[in-house]
C-alpha atoms as a PDB file:
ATOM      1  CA  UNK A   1     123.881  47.327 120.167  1.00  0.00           C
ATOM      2  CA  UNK A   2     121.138  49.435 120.044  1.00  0.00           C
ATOM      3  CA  UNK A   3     120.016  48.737 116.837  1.00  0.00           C
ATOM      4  CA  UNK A   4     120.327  44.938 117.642  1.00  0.00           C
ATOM      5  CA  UNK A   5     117.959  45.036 120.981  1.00  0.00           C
ATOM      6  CA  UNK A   6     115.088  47.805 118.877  1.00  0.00           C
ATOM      7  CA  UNK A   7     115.415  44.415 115.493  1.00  0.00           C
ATOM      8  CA  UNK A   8     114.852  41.750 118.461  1.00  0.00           C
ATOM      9  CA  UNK A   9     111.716  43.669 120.173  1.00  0.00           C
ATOM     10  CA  UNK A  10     110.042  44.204 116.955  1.00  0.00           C
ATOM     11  CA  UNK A  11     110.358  41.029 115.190  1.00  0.00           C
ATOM     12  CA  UNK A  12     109.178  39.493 118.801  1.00  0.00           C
ATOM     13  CA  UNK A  13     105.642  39.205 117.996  1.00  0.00           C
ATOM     14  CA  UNK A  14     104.708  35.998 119.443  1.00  0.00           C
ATOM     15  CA  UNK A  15     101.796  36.757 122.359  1.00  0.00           C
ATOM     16  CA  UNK A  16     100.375  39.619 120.401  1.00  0.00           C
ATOM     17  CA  UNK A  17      97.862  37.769 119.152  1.00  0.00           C
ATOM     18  CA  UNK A  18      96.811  36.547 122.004  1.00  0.00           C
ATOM     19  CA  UNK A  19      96.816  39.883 123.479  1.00  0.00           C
ATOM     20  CA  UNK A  20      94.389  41.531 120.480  1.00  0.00           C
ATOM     21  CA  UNK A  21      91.861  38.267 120.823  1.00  0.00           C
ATOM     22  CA  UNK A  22      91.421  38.717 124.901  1.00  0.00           C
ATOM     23  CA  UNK A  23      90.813  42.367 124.087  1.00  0.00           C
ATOM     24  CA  UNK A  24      88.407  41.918 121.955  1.00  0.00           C
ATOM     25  CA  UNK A  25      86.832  39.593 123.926  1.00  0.00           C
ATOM     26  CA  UNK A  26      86.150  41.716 126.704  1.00  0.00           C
ATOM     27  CA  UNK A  27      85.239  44.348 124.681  1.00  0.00           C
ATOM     28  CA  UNK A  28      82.576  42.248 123.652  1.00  0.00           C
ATOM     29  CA  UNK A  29      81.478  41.065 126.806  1.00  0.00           C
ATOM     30  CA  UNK A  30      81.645  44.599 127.944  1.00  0.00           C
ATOM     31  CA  UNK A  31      79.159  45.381 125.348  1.00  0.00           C
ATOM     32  CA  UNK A  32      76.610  42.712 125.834  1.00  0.00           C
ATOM     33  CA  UNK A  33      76.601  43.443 129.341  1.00  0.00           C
ATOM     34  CA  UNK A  34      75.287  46.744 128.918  1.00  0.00           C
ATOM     35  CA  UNK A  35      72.928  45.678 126.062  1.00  0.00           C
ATOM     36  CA  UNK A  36      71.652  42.896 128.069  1.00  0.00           C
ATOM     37  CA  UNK A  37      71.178  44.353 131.496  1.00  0.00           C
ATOM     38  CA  UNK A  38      71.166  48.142 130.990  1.00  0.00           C
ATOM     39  CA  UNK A  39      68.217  50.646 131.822  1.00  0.00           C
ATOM     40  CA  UNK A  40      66.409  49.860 128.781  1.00  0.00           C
ATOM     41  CA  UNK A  41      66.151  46.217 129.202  1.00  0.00           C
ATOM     42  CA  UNK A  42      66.768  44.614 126.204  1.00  0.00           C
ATOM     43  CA  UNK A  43      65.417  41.112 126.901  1.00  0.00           C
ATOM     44  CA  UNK A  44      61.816  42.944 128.335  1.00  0.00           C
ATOM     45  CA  UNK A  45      61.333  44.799 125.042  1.00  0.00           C
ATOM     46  CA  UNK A  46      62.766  41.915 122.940  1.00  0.00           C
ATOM     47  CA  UNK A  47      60.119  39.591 124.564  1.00  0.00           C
ATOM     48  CA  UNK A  48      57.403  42.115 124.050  1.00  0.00           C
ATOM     49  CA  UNK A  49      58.223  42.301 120.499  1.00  0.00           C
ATOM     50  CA  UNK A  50      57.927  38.459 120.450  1.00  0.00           C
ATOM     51  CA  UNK A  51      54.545  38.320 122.292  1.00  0.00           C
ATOM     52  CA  UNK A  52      53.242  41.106 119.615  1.00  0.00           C
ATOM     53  CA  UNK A  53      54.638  38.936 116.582  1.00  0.00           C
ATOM     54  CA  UNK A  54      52.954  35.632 117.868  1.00  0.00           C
ATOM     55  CA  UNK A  55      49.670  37.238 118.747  1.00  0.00           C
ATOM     56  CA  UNK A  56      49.733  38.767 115.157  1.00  0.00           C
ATOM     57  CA  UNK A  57      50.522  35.296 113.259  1.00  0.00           C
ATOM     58  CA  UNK A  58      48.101  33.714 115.243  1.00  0.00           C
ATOM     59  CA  UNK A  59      45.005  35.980 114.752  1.00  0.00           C
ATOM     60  CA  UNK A  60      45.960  35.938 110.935  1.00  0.00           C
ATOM     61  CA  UNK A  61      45.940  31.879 110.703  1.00  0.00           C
ATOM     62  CA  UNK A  62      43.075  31.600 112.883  1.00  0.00           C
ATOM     63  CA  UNK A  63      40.870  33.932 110.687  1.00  0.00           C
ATOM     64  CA  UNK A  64      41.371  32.738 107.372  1.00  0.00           C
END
């Protein structure tokens, strides 16, 4: 009997799946919460960055 109920459990492996995807799921939105609204602000120094880059193309096509 025993043997019969451990073969049932692990050949049951029908909402596992399911289980792994909505883990990993809010691992990630776990993640991008930090990266997006942590101390370092992410989305200030990421539009910085951007500012810099256009203000660089833009001096070099405007003085050739």
């Amino acid at each position: 009997m025993k043997f019969l109920i451990q073969n049932l459990l692990f050949k049951d492996q029908r909402g596992v799946t399911s289980i792994e995807y909505g883990l990993i799921a809010v691992a990630i939105a776990a993640f991008l919460m930090v990266v997006l609204y942590g101390d370092s602000n992410f989305i200030t120094a990421l539009q910085t960055k951007l500012q810099l880059l256009t203000s660089i193309i833009l001096t070099a096509i405007l003085t050739k």
